[in-house]
C-alpha atoms as a PDB file:
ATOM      1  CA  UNK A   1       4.436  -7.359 -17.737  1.00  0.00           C
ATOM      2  CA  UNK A   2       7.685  -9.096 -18.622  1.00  0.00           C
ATOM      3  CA  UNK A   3       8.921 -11.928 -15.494  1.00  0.00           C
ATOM      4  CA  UNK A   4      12.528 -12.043 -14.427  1.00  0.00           C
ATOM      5  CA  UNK A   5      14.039 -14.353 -12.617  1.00  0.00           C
ATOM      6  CA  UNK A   6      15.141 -14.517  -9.211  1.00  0.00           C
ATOM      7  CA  UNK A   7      18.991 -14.990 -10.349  1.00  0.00           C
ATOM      8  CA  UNK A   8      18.890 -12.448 -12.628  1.00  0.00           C
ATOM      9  CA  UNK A   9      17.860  -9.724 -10.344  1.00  0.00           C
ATOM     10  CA  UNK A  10      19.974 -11.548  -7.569  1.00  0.00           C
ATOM     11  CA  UNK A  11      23.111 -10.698  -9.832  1.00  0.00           C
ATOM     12  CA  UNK A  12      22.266  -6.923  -9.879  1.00  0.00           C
ATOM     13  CA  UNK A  13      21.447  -7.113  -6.342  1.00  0.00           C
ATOM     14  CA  UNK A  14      24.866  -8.098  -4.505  1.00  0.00           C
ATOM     15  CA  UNK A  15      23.903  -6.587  -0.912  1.00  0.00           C
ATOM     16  CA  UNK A  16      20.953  -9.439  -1.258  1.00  0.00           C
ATOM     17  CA  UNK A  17      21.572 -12.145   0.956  1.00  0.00           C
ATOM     18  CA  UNK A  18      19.527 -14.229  -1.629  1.00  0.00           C
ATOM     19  CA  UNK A  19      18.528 -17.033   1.274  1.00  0.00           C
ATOM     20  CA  UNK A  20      16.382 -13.939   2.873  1.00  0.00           C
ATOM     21  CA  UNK A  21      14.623 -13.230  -0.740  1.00  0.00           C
ATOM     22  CA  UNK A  22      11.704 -16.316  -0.805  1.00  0.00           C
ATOM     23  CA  UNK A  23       9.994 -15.944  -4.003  1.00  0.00           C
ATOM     24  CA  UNK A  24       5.997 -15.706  -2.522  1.00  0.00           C
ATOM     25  CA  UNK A  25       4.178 -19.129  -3.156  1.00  0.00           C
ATOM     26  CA  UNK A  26       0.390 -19.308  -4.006  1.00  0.00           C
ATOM     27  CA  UNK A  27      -0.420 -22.100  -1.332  1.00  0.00           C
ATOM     28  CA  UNK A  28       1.822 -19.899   1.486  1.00  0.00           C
ATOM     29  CA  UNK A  29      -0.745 -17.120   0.387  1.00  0.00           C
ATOM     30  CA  UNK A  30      -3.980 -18.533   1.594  1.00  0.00           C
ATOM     31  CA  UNK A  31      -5.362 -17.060   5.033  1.00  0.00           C
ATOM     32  CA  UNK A  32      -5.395 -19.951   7.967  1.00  0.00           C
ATOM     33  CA  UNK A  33      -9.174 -18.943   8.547  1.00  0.00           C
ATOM     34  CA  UNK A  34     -11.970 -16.973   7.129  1.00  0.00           C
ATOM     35  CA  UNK A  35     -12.323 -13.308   8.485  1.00  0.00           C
ATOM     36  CA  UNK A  36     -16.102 -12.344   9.418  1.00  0.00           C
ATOM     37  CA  UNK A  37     -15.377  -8.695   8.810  1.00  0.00           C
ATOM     38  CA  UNK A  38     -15.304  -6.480   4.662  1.00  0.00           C
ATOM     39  CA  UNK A  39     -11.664  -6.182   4.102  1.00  0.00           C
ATOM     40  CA  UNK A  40     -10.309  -3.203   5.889  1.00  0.00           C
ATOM     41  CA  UNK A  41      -8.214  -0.577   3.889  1.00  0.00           C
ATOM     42  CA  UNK A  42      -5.828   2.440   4.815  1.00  0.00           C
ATOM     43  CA  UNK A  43      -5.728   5.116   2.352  1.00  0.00           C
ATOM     44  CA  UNK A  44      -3.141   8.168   2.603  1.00  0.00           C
ATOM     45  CA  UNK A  45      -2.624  10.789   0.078  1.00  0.00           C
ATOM     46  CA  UNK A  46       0.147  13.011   0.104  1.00  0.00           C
ATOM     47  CA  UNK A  47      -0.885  16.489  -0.538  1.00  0.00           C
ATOM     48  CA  UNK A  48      -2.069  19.023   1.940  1.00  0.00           C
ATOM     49  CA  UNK A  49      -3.524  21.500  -1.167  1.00  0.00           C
ATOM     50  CA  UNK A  50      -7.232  21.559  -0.380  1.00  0.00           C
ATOM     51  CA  UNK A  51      -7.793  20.317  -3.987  1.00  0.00           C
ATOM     52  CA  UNK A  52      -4.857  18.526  -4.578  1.00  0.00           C
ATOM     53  CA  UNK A  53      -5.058  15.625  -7.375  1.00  0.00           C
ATOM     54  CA  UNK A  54      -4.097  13.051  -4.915  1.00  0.00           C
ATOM     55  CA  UNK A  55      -6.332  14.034  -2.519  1.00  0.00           C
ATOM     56  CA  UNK A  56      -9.537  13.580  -4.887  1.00  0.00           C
ATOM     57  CA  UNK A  57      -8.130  10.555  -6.206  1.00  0.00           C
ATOM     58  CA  UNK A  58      -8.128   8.872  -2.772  1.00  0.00           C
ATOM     59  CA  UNK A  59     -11.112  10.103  -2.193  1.00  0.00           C
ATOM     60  CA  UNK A  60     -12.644   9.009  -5.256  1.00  0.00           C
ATOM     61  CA  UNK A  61     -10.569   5.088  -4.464  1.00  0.00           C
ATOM     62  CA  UNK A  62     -12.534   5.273  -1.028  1.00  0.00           C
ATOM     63  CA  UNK A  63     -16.117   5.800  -2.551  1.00  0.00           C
ATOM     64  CA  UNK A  64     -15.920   3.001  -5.046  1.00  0.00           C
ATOM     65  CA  UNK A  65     -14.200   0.502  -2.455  1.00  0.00           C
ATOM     66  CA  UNK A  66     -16.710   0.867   0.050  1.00  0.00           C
ATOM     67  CA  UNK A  67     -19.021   0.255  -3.348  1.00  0.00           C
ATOM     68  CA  UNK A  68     -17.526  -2.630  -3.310  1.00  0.00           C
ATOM     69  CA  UNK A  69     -17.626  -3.444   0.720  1.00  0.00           C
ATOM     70  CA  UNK A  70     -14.906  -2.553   2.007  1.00  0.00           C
ATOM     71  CA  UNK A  71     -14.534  -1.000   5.214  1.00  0.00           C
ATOM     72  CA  UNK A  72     -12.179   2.305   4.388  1.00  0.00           C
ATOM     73  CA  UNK A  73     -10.199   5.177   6.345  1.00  0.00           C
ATOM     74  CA  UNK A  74      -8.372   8.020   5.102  1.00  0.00           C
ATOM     75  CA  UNK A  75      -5.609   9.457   6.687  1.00  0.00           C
ATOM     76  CA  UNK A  76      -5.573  12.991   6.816  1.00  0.00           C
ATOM     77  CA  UNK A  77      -1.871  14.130   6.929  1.00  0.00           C
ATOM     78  CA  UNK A  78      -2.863  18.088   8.013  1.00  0.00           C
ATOM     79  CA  UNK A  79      -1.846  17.620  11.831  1.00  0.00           C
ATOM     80  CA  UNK A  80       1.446  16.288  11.226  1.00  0.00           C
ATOM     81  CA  UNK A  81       4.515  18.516  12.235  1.00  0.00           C
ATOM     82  CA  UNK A  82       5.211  20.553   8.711  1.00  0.00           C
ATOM     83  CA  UNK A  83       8.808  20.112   7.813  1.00  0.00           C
ATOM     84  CA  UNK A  84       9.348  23.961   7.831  1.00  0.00           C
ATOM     85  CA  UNK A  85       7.055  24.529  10.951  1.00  0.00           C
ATOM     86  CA  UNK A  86       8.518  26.427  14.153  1.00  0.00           C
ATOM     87  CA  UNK A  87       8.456  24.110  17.476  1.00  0.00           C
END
């Protein structure tokens, strides 16, 4: 992955108030203190196809992160108001 800098992509950017865009800094990054819980993770997929790709995908992401200890929920977008849907 190629880096640009900041003042390039500042200069195609002109809306940018460029004092409100803070490059992230490794030492800013560190948590103030340790959490005593497996890192917690949202997952949403975007299909509402019974076997939709995205659907097993996310489901597939879930199994191997809680593999790996995390603590994971899946939104299930099949309640929400349908676009098309009749009040």
């Amino acid at each position: 992955m190629k880096r640009v800098s900041v003042s390039k992509v500042m200069d195609t950017l002109p809306h940018l108030d460029a004092d409100c865009f803070k490059v992230p800094q490794q030492a800013l990054l560190k948590a103030q203190q340790v959490s005593n819980h497996p890192p917690r993770i949202l997952m949403l997929y975007g299909s509402l196809r019974e076997r939709s790709y995205s659907k097993l995908l996310t489901l597939e992401a879930a199994r191997l992160l809680e593999a790996m200890g995390a603590e994971v929920k899946i939104f299930d977008p099949l309640d929400l108001p349908q676009p098309d849907a009749a009040p």
